[in-house]
N, C-alpha and C. Protein backbone atom coordinates (compact mmCIF):
# COMPACT_ATOMS: atom_id res chain seq x y z
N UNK A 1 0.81 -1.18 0.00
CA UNK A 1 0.00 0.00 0.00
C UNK A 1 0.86 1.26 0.00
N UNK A 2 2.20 1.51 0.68
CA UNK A 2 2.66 2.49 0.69
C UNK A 2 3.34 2.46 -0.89
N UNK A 3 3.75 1.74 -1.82
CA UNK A 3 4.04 1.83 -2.65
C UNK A 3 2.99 2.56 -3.63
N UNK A 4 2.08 2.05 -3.37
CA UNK A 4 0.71 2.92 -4.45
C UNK A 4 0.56 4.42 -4.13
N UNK A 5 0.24 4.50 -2.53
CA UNK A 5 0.66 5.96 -2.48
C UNK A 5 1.76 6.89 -2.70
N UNK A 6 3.14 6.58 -2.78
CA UNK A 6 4.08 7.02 -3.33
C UNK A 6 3.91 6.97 -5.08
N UNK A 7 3.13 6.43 -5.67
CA UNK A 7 3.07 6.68 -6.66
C UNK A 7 2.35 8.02 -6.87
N UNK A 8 0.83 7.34 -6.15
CA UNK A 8 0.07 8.81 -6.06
C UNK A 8 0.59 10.15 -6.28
N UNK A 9 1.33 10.26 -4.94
CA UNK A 9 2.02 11.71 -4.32
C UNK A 9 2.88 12.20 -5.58
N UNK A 10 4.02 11.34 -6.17
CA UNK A 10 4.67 11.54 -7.93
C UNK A 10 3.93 11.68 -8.61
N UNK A 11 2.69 11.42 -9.09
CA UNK A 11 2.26 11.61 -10.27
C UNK A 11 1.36 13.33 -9.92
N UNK A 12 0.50 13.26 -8.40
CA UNK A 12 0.00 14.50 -8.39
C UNK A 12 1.42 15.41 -8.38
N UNK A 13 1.96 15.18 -7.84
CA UNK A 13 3.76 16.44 -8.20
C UNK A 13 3.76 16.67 -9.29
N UNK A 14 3.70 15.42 -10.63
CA UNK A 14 3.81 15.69 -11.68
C UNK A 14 3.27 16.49 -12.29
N UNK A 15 1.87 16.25 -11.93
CA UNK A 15 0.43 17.58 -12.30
C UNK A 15 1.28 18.86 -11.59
N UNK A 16 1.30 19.18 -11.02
CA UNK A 16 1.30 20.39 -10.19
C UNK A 16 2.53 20.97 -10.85
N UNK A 17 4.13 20.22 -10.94
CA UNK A 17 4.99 21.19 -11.84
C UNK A 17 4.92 21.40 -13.06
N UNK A 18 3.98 20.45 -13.99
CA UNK A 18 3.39 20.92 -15.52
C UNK A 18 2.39 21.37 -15.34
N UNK A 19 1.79 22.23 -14.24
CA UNK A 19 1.00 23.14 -14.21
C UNK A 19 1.60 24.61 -14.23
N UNK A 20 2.64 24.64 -12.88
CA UNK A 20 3.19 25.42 -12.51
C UNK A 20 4.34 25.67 -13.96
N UNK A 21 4.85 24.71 -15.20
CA UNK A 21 5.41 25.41 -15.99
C UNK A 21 4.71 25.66 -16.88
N UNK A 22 3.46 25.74 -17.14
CA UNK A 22 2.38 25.99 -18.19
C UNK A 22 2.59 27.33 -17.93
N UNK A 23 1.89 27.72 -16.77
CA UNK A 23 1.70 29.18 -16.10
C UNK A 23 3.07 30.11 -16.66
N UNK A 24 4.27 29.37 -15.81
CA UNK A 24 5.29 30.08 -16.32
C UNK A 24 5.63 30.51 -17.53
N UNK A 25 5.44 29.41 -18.15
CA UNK A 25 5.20 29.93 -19.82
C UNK A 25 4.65 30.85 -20.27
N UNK A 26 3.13 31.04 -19.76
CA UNK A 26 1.97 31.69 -20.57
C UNK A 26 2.78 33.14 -19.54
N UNK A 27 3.21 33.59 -18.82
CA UNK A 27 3.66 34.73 -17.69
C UNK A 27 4.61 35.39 -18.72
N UNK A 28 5.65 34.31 -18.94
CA UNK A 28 6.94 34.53 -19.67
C UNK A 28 6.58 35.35 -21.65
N UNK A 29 5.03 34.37 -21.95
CA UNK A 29 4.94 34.88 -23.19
C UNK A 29 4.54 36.37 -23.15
N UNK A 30 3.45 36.55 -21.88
CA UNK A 30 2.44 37.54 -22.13
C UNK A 30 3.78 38.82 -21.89
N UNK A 31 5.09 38.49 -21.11
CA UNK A 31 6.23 39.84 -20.69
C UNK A 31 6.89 40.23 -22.36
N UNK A 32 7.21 38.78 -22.95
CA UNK A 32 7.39 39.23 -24.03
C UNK A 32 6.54 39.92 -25.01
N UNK A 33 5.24 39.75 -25.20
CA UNK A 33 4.48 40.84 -26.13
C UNK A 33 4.66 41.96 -25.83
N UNK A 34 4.91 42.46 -24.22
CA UNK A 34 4.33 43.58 -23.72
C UNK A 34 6.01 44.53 -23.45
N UNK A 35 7.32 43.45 -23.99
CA UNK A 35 8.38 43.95 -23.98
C UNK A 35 8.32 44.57 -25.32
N UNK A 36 7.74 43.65 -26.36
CA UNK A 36 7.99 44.27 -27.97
C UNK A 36 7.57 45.05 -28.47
N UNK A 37 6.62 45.28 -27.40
CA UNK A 37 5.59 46.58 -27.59
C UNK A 37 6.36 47.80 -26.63
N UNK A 38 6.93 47.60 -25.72
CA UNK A 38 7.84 49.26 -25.06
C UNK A 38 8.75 48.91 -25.95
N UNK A 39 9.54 48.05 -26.35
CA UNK A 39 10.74 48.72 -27.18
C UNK A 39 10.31 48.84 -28.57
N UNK A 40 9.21 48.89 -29.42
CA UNK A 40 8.11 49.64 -30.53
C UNK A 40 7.86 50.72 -30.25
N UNK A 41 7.44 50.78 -29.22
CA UNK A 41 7.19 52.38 -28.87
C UNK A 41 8.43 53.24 -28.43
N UNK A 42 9.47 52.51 -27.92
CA UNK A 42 10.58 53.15 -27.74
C UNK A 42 11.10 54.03 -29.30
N UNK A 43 11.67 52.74 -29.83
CA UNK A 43 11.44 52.93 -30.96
C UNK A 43 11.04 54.71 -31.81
N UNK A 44 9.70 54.21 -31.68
CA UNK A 44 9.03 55.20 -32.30
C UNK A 44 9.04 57.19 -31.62
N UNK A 45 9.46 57.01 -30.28
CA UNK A 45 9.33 57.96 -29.47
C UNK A 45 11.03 58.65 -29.74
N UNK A 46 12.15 57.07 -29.68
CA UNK A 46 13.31 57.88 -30.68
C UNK A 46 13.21 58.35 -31.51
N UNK A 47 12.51 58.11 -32.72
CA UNK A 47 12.48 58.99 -34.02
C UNK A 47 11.98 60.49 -33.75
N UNK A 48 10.92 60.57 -33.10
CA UNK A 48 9.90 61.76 -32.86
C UNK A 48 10.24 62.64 -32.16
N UNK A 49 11.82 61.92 -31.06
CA UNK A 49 12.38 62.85 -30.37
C UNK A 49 13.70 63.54 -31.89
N UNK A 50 13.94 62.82 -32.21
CA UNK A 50 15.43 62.86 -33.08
C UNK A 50 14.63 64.49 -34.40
N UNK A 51 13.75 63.94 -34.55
CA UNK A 51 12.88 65.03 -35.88
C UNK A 51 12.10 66.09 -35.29
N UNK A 52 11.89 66.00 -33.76
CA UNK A 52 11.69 67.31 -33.17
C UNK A 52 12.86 68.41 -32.97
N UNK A 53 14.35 67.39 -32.27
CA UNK A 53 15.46 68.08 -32.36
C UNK A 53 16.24 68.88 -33.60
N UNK A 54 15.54 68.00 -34.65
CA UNK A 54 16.02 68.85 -36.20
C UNK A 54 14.96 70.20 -36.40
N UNK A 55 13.88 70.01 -36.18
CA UNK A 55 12.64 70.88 -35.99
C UNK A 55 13.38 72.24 -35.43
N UNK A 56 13.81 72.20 -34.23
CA UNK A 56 14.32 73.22 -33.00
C UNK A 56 15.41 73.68 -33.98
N UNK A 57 16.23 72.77 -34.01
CA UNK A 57 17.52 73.44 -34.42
C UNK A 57 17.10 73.95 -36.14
N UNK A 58 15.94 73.96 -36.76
CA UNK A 58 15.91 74.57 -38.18
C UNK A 58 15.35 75.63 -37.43
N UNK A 59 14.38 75.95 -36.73
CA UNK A 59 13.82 77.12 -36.36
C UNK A 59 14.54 77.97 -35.95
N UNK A 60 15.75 77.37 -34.60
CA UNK A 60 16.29 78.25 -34.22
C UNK A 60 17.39 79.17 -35.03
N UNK A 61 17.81 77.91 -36.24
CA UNK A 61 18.62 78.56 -37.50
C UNK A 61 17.74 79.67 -38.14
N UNK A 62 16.46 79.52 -38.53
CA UNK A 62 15.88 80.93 -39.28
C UNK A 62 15.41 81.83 -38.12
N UNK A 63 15.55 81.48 -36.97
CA UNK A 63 14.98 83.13 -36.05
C UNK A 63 15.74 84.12 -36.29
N UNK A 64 15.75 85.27 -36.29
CA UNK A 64 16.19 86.38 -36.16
C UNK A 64 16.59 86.86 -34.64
N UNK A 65 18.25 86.53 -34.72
CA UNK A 65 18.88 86.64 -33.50
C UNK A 65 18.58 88.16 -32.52
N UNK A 66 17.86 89.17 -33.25
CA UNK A 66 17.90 90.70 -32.51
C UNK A 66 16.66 90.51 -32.26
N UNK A 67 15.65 89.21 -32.76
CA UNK A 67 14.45 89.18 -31.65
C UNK A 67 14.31 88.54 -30.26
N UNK A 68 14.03 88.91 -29.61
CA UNK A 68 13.72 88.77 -28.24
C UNK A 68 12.76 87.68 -28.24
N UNK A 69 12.92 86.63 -26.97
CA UNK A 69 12.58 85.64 -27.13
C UNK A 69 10.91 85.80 -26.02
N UNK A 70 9.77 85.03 -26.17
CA UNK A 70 8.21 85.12 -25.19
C UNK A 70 8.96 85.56 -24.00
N UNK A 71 9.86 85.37 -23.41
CA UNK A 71 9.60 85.76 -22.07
C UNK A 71 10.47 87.03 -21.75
N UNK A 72 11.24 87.10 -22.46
CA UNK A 72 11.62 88.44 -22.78
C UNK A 72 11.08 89.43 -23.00
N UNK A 73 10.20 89.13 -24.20
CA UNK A 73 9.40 90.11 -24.18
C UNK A 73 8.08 90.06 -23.30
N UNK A 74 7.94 89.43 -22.48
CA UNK A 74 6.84 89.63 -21.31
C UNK A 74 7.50 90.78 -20.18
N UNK A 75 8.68 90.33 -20.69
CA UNK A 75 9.66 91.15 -18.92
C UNK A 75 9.53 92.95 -19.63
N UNK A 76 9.63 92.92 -20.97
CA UNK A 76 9.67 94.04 -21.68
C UNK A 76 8.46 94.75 -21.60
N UNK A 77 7.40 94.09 -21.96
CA UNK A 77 6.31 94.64 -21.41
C UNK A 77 5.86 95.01 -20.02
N UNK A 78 6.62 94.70 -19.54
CA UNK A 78 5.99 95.14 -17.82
C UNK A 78 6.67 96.15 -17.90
N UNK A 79 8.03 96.28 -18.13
CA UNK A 79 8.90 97.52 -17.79
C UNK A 79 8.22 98.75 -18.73
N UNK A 80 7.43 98.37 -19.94
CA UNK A 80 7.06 99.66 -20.38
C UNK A 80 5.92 100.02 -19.73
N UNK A 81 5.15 99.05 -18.81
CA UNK A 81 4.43 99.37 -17.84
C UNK A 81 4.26 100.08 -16.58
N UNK A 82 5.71 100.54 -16.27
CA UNK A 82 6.52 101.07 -15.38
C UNK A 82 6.52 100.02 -14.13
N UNK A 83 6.77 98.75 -14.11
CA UNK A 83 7.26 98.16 -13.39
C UNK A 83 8.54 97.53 -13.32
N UNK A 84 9.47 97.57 -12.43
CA UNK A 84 10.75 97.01 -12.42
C UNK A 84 10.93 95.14 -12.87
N UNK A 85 11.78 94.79 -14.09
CA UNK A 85 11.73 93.16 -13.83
C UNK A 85 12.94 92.92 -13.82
N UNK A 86 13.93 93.47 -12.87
CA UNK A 86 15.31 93.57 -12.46
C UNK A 86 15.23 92.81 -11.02
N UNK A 87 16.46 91.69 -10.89
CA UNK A 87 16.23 91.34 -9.52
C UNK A 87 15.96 91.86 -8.45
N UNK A 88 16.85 92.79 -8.31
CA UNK A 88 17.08 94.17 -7.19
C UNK A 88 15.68 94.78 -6.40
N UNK A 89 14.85 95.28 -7.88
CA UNK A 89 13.46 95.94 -7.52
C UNK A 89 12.31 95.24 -8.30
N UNK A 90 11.98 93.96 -8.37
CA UNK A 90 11.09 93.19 -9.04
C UNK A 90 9.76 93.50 -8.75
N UNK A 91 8.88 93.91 -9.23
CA UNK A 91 7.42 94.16 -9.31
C UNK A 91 7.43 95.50 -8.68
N UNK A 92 8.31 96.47 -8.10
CA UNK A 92 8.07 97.86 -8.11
C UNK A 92 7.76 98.74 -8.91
N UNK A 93 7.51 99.71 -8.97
CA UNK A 93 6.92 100.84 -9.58
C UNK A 93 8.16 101.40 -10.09
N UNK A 94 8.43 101.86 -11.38
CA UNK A 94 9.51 102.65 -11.98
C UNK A 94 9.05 104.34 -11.12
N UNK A 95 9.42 105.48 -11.06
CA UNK A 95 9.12 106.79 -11.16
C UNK A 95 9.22 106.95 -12.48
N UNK A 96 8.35 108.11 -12.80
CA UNK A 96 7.62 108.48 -14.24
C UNK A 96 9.04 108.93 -14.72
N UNK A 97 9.79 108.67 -15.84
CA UNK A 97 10.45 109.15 -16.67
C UNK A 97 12.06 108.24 -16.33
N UNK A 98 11.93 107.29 -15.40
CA UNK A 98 12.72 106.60 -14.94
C UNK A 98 13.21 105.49 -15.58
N UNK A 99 14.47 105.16 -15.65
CA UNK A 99 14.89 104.02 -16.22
C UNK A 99 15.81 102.87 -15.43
N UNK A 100 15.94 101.82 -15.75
CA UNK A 100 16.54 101.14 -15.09
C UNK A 100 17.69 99.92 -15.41
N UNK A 101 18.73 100.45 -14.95
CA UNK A 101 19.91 99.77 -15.53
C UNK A 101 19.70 98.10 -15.50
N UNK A 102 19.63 97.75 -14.55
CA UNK A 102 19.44 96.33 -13.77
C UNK A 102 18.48 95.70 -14.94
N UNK A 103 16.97 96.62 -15.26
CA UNK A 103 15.65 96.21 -16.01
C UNK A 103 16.44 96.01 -17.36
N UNK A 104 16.91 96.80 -17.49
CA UNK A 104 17.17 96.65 -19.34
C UNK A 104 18.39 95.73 -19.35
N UNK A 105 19.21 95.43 -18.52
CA UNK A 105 19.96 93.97 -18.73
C UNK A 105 19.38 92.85 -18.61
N UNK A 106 18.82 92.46 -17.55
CA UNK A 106 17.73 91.46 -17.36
C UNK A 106 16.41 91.05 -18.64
N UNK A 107 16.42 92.39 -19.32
CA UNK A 107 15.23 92.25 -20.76
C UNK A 107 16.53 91.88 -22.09
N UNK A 108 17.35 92.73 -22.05
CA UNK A 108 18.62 92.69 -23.17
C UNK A 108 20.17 92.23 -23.26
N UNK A 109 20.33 92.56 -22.16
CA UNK A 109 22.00 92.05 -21.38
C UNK A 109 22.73 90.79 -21.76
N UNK A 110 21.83 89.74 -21.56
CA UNK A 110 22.44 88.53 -22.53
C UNK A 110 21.89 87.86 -23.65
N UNK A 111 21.19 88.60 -23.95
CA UNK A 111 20.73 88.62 -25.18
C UNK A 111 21.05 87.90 -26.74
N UNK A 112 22.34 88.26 -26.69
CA UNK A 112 22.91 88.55 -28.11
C UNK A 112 24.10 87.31 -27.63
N UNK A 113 24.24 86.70 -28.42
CA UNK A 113 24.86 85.73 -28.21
C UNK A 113 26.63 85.91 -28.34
């Protein structure tokens, strides 16, 4: 009798690790679809980065270097607003007819390449 049950106990083992490598399998396939698919999209997100970087660098080739760049000219507009956008006096009030050394470097100062 103990011989029959030692068979038993081997053969249910048997079930249970060609279960347990079925699973592993089907685990192992489903990582690979879902690998070929991030490095597809990798892929694709290199190109889109690579033809945005040509994008930038054609634009920045036809800008016109003596224009002032959005936020520049935001800082420019405040100052003709008579507000300071100089570190020193930031969001103060210019006096009427006043100018400001600090403001117009901070809008123009490094500007120019």
């Amino acid at each position: 009798m103990n011989e029959s049950l030692d068979k038993s106990e081997i053969y249910d083992r048997f079930t249970q690790v060609t279960k347990q490598t079925k699973d592993l399998l089907d685990n192992m396939e489903q990582l690979q679809t879902r690998m070929t698919e991030i490095l597809e999209e990798n892929a694709e997100l290199s190109i889109e980065n690579e033809h945005l970087h040509q994008v930038i660098v054609k634009t920045q080739d036809q800008s016109d270097p003596s224009e002032l760049s959005n936020p520049r000219q935001n800082l420019q507009k405040l100052y003709e607003q008579g507000f300071h956008v100089c570190n020193e006096y930031y969001g103060k009030r210019l006096e009427r007819n006043e100018s400001c050394t600090f403001c117009l470097d901070a809008i123009f100062g490094r500007h120019q390449k």
